[in-house]
C-alpha atoms as a PDB file:
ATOM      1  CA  UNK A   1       0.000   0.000   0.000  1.00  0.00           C
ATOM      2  CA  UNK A   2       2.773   2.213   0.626  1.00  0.00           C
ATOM      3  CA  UNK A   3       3.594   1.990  -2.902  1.00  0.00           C
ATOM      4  CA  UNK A   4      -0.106   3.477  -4.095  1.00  0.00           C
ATOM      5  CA  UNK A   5       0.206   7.011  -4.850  1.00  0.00           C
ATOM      6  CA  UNK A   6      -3.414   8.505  -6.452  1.00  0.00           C
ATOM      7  CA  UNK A   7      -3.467  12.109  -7.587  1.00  0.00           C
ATOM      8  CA  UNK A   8      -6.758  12.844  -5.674  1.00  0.00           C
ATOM      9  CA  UNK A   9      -5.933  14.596  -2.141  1.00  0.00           C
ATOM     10  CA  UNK A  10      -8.918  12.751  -0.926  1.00  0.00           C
ATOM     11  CA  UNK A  11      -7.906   9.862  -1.943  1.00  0.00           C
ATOM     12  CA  UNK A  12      -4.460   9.957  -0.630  1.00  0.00           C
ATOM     13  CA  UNK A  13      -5.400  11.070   2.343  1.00  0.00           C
ATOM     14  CA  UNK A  14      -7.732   7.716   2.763  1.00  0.00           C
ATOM     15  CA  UNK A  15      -4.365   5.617   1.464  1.00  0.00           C
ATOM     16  CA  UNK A  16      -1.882   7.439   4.325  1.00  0.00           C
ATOM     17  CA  UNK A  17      -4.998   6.630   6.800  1.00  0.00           C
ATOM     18  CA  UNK A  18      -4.689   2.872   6.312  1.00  0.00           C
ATOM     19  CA  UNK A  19      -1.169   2.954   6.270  1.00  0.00           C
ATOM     20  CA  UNK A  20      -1.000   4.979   9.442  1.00  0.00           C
ATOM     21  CA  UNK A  21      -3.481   2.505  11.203  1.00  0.00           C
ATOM     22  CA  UNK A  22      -1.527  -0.632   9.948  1.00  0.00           C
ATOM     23  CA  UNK A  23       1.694   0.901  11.505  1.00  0.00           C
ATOM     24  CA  UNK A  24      -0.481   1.363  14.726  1.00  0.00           C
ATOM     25  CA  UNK A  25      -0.607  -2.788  14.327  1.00  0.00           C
ATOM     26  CA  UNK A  26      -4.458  -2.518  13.624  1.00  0.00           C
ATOM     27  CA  UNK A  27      -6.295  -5.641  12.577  1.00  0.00           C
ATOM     28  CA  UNK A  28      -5.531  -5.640   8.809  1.00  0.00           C
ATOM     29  CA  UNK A  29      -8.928  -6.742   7.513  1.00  0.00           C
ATOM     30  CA  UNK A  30     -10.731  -3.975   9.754  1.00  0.00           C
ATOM     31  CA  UNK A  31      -8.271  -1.578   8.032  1.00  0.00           C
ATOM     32  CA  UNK A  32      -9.143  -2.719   4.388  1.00  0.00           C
ATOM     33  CA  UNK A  33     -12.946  -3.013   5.268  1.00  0.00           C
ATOM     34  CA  UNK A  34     -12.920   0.665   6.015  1.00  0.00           C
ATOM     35  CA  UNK A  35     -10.910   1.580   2.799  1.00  0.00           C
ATOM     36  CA  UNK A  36     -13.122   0.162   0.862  1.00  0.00           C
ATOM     37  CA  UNK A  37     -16.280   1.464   2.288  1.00  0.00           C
ATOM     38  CA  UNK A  38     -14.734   5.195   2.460  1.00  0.00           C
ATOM     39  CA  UNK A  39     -13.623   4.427  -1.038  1.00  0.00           C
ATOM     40  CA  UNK A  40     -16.807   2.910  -1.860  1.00  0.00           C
ATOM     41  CA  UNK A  41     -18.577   6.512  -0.695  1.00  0.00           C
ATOM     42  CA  UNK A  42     -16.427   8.255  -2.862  1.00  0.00           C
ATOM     43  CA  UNK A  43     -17.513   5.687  -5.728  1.00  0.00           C
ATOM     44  CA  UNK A  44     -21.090   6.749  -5.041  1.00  0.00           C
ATOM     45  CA  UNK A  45     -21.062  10.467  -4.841  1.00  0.00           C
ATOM     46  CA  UNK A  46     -18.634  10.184  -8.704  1.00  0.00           C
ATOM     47  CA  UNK A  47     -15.619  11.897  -6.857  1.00  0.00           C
ATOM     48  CA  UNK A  48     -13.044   8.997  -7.449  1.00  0.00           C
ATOM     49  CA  UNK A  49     -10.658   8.898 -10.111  1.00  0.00           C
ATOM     50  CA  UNK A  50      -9.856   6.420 -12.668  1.00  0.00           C
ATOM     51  CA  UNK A  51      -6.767   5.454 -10.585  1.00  0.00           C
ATOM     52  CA  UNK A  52      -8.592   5.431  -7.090  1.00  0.00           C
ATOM     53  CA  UNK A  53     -11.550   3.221  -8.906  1.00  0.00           C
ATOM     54  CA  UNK A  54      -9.158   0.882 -10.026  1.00  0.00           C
ATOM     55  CA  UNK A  55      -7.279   0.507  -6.739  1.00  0.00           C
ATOM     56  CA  UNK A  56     -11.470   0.111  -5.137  1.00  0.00           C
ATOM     57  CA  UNK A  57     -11.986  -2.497  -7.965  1.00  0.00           C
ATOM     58  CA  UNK A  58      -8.616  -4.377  -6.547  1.00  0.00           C
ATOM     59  CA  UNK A  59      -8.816  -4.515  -2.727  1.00  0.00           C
ATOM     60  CA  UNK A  60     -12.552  -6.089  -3.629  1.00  0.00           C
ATOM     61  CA  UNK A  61     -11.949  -8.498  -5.302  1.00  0.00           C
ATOM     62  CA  UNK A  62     -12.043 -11.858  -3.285  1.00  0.00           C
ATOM     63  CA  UNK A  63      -9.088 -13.260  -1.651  1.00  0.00           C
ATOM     64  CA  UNK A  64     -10.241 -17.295  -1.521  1.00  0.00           C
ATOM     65  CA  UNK A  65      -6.815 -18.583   0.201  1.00  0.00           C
ATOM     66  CA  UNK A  66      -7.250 -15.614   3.107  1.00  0.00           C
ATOM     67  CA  UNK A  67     -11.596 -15.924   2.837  1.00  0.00           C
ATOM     68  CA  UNK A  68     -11.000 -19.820   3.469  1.00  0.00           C
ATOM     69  CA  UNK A  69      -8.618 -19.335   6.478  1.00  0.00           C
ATOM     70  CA  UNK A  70     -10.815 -16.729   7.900  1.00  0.00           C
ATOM     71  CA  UNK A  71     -13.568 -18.895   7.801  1.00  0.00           C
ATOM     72  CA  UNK A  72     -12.368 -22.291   9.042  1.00  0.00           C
ATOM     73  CA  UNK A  73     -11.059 -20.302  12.255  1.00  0.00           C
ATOM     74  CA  UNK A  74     -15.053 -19.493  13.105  1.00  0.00           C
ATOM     75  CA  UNK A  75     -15.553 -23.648  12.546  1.00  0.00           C
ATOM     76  CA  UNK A  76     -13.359 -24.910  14.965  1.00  0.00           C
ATOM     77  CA  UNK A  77     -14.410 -21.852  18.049  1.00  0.00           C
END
């Protein structure tokens, strides 16, 4: 994520958020649950850029070795 670099202020400033919170050792899937929503909003209201869309479009799409893991640790509680 540190890499991502989107010419929208507003969408920066989301990017440096999650990075900031990941630093603070916050659960990483609570972190990319709110990017996506905030970046979701943004979506929405048609103030996201091509860049920030594509980067939404990304982080969305499903994970099924991380999903599976997830999920087998609620089976066995």
């Amino acid at each position: 994520m540190k890499t991502v670099s989107l010419k929208s202020s507003q969408e920066q400033l989301l990017i440096n958020d999650a990075i900031t919170q990941l630093a603070a050792h916050k659960n990483e899937q609570a972190v990319l649950a709110e990017l996506k929503r905030r970046l979701s909003e943004l979506a929405v209201q048609q103030n996201i850029s091509a860049k920030g869309l594509k980067l939404l479009s990304a982080i969305q799409q499903p994970d099924f070795s991380v999903d599976y893991a997830l999920s087998s640790m609620t089976w066995f509680q």
